[in-house]
C-alpha atoms as a PDB file:
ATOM      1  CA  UNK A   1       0.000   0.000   0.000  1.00  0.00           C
ATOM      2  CA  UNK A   2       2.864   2.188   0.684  1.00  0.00           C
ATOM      3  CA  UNK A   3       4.669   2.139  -2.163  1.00  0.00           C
ATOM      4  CA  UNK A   4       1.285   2.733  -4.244  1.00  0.00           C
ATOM      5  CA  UNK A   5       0.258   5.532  -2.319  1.00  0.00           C
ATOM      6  CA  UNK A   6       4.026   6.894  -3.116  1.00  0.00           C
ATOM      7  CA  UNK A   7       3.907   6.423  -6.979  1.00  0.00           C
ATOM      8  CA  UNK A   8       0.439   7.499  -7.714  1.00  0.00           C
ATOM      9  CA  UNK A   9      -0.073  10.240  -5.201  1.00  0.00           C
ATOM     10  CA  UNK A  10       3.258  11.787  -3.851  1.00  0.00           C
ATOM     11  CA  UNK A  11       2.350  14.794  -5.413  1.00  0.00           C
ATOM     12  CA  UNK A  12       0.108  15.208  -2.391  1.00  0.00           C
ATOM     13  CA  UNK A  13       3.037  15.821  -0.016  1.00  0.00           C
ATOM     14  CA  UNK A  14       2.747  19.021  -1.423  1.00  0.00           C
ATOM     15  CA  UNK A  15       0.000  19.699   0.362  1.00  0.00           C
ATOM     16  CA  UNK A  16      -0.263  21.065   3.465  1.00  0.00           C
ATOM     17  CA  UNK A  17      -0.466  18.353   6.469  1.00  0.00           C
ATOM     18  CA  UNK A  18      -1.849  15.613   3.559  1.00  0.00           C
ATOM     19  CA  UNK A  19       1.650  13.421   4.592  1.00  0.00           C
ATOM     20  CA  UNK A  20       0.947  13.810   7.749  1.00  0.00           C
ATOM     21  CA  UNK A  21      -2.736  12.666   7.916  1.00  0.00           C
ATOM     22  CA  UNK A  22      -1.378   9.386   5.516  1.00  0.00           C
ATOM     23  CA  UNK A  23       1.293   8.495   8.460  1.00  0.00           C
ATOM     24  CA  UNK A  24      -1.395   8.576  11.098  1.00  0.00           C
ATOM     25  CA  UNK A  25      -3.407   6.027   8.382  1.00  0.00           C
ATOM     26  CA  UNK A  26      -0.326   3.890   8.213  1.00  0.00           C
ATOM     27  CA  UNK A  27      -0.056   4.278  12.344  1.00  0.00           C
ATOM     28  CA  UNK A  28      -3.878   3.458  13.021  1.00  0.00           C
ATOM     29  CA  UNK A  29      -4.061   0.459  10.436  1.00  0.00           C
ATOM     30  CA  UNK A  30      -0.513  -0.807  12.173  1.00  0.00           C
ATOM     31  CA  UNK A  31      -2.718  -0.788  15.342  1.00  0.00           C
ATOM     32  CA  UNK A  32      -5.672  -1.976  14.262  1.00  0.00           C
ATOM     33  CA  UNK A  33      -4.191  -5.457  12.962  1.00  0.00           C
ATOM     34  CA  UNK A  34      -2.310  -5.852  16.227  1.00  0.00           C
ATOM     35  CA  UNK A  35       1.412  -5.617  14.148  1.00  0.00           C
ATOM     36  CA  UNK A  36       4.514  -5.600  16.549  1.00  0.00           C
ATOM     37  CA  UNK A  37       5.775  -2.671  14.379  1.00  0.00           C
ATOM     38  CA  UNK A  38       4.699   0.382  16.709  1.00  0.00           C
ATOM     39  CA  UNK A  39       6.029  -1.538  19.743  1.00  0.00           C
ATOM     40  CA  UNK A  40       9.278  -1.969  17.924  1.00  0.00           C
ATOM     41  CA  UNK A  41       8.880   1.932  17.037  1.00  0.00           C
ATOM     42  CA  UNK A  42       8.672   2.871  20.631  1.00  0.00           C
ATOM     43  CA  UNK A  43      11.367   1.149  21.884  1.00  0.00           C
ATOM     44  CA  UNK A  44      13.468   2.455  19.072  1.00  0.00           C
ATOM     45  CA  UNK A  45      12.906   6.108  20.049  1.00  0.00           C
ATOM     46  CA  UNK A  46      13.358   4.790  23.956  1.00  0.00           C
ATOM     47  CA  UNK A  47      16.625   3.835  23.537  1.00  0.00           C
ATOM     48  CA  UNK A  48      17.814   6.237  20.692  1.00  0.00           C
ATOM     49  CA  UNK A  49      17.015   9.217  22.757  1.00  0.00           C
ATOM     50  CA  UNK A  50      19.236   8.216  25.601  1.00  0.00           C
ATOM     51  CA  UNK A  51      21.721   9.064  23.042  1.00  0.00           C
ATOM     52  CA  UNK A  52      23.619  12.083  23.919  1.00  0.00           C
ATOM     53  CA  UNK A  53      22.532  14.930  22.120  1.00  0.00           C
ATOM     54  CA  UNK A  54      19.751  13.416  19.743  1.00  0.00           C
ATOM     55  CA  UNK A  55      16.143  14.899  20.253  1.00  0.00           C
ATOM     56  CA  UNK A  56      13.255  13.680  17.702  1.00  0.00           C
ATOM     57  CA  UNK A  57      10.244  15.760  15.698  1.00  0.00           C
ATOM     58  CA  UNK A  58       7.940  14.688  13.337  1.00  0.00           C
ATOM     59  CA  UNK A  59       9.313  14.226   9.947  1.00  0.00           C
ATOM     60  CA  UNK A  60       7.751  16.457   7.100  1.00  0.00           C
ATOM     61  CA  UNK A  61       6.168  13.735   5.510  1.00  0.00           C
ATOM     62  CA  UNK A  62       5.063  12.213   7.941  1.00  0.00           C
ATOM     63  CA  UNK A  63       6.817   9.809  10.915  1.00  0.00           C
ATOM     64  CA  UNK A  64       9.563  10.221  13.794  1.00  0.00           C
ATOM     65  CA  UNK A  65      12.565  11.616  13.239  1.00  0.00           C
ATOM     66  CA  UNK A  66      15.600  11.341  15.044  1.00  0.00           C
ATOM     67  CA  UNK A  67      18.352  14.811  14.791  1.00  0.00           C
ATOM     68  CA  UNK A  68      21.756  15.339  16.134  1.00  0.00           C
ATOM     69  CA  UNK A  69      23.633  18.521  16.017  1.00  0.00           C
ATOM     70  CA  UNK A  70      20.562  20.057  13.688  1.00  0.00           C
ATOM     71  CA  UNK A  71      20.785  17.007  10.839  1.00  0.00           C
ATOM     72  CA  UNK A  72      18.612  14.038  10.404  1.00  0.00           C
ATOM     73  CA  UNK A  73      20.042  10.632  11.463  1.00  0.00           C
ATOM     74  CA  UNK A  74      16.539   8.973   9.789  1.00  0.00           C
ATOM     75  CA  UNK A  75      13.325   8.805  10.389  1.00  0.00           C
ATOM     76  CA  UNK A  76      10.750   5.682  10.683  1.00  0.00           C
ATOM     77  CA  UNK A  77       7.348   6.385   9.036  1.00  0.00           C
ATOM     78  CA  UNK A  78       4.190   4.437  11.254  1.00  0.00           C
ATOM     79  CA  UNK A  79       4.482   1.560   8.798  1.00  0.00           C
ATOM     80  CA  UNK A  80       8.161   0.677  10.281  1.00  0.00           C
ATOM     81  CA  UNK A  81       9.767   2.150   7.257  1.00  0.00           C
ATOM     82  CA  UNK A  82      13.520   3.594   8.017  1.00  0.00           C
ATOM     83  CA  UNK A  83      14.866   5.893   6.362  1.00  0.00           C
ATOM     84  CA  UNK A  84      18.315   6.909   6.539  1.00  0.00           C
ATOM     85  CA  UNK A  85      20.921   8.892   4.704  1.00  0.00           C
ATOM     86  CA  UNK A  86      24.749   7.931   4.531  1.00  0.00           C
ATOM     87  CA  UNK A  87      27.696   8.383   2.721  1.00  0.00           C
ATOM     88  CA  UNK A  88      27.499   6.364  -0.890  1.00  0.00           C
ATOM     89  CA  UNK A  89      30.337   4.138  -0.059  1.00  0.00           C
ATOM     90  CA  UNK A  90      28.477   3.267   3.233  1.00  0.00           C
ATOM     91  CA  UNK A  91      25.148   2.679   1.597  1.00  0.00           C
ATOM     92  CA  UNK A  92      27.097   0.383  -0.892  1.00  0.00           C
ATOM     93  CA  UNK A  93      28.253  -1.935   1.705  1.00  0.00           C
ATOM     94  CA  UNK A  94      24.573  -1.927   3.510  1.00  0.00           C
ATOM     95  CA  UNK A  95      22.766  -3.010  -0.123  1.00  0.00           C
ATOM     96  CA  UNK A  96      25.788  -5.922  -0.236  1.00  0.00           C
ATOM     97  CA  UNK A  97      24.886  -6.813   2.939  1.00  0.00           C
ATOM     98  CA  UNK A  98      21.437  -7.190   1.740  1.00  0.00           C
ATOM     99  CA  UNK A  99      18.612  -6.483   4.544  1.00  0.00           C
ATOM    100  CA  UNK A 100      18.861  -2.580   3.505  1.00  0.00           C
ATOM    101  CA  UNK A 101      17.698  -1.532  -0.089  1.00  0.00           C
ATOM    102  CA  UNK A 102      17.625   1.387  -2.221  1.00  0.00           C
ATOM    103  CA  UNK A 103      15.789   4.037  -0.602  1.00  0.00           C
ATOM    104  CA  UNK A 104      11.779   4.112  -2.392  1.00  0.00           C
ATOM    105  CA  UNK A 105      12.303   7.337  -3.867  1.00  0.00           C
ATOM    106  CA  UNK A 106      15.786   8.972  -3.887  1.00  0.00           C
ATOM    107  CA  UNK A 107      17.877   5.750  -5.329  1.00  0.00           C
ATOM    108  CA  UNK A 108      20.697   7.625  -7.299  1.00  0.00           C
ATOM    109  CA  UNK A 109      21.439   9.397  -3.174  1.00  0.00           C
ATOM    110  CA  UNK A 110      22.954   8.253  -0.189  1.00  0.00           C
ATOM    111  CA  UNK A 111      19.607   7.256   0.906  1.00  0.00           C
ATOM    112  CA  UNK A 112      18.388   3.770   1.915  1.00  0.00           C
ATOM    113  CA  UNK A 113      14.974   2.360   3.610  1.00  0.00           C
ATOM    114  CA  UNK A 114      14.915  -0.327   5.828  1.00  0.00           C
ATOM    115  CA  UNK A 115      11.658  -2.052   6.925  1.00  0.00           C
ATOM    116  CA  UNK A 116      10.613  -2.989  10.384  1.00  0.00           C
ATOM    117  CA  UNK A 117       8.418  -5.668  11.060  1.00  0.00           C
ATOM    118  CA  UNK A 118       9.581  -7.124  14.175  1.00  0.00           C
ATOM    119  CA  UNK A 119      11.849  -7.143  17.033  1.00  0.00           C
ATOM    120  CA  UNK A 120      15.043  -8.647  15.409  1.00  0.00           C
ATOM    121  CA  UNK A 121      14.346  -5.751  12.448  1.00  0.00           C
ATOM    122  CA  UNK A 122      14.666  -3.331  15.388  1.00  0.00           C
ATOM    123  CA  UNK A 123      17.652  -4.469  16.791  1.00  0.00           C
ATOM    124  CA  UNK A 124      19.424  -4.109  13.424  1.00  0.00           C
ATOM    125  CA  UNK A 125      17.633  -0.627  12.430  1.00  0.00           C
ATOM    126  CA  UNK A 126      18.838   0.205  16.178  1.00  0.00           C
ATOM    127  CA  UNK A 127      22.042  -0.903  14.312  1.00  0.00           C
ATOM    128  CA  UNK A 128      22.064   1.633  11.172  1.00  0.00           C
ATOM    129  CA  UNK A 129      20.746   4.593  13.509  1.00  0.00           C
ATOM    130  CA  UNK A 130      23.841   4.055  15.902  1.00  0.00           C
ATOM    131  CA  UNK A 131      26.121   4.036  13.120  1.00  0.00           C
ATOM    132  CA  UNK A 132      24.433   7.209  11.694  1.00  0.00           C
ATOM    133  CA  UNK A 133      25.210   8.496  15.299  1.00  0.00           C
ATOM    134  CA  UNK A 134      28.511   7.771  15.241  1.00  0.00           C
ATOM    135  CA  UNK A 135      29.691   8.777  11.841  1.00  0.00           C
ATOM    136  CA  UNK A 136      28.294  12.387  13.058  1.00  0.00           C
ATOM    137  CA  UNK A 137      29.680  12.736  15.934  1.00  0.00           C
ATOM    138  CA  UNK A 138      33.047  12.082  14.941  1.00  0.00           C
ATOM    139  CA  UNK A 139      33.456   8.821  16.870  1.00  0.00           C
ATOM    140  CA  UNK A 140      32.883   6.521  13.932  1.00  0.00           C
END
């Protein structure tokens, strides 16, 4: 449903609080079938903001995002998509490693999405956002 919605209508994040109002969709239909995705969700942003310096907002289209220093480490939209920029090289090695893949939209970037759908997808998208940590604050 996600990636439909993206093809065939993300000309809508255009408009004003329309990704928004989708992301609550995708967070009320993860609730309503009873997915472990928002559980996994909430424990991400548990343990990511004990991370020194990182504080989270809502992501312009929609979904958590995690900052440090004023930049975007990722964000995870209600449907336990992650989304997270890196260097090229870096996102190289994460598609060979195969569980991340080209992000849905910006492919040609640094840009990859990872899905969540349960708690061993957590661990490792606990994983990426660490890494993403420490590459900016100088300590990886």
């Amino acid at each position: 449903m996600f990636s439909f919605f993206v093809k065939y209508f993300g000309f809508l994040k255009a408009v004003p609080f329309a990704a928004r109002l989708f992301d609550t969709q995708l967070r009320l239909w993860e609730l309503l079938t009873f997915s472990p995705v928002l559980k996994c969700i909430d424990d991400i942003e548990a343990e990511v903001l004990k991370w020194p310096g990182i504080y989270k907002s809502i992501h312009k289209y929609g979904g958590l995002q995690f900052n440090f220093n004023g930049r975007e480490l990722g964000h995870i939209h209600s449907n336990g998509l992650l989304d997270m920029r890196f260097s090229r090289t870096t996102k190289e090695q994460l598609l060979n490693e195969g569980r991340a893949t080209e992000h849905h939209i910006f492919k040609k970037s640094g840009w990859i999405s990872f899905y969540i759908r349960d708690y061993s997808d957590a661990l490792y998208a606990l994983e990426l956002l660490e890494r993403a940590f420490l590459q900016n604050s100088g300590r990886g």
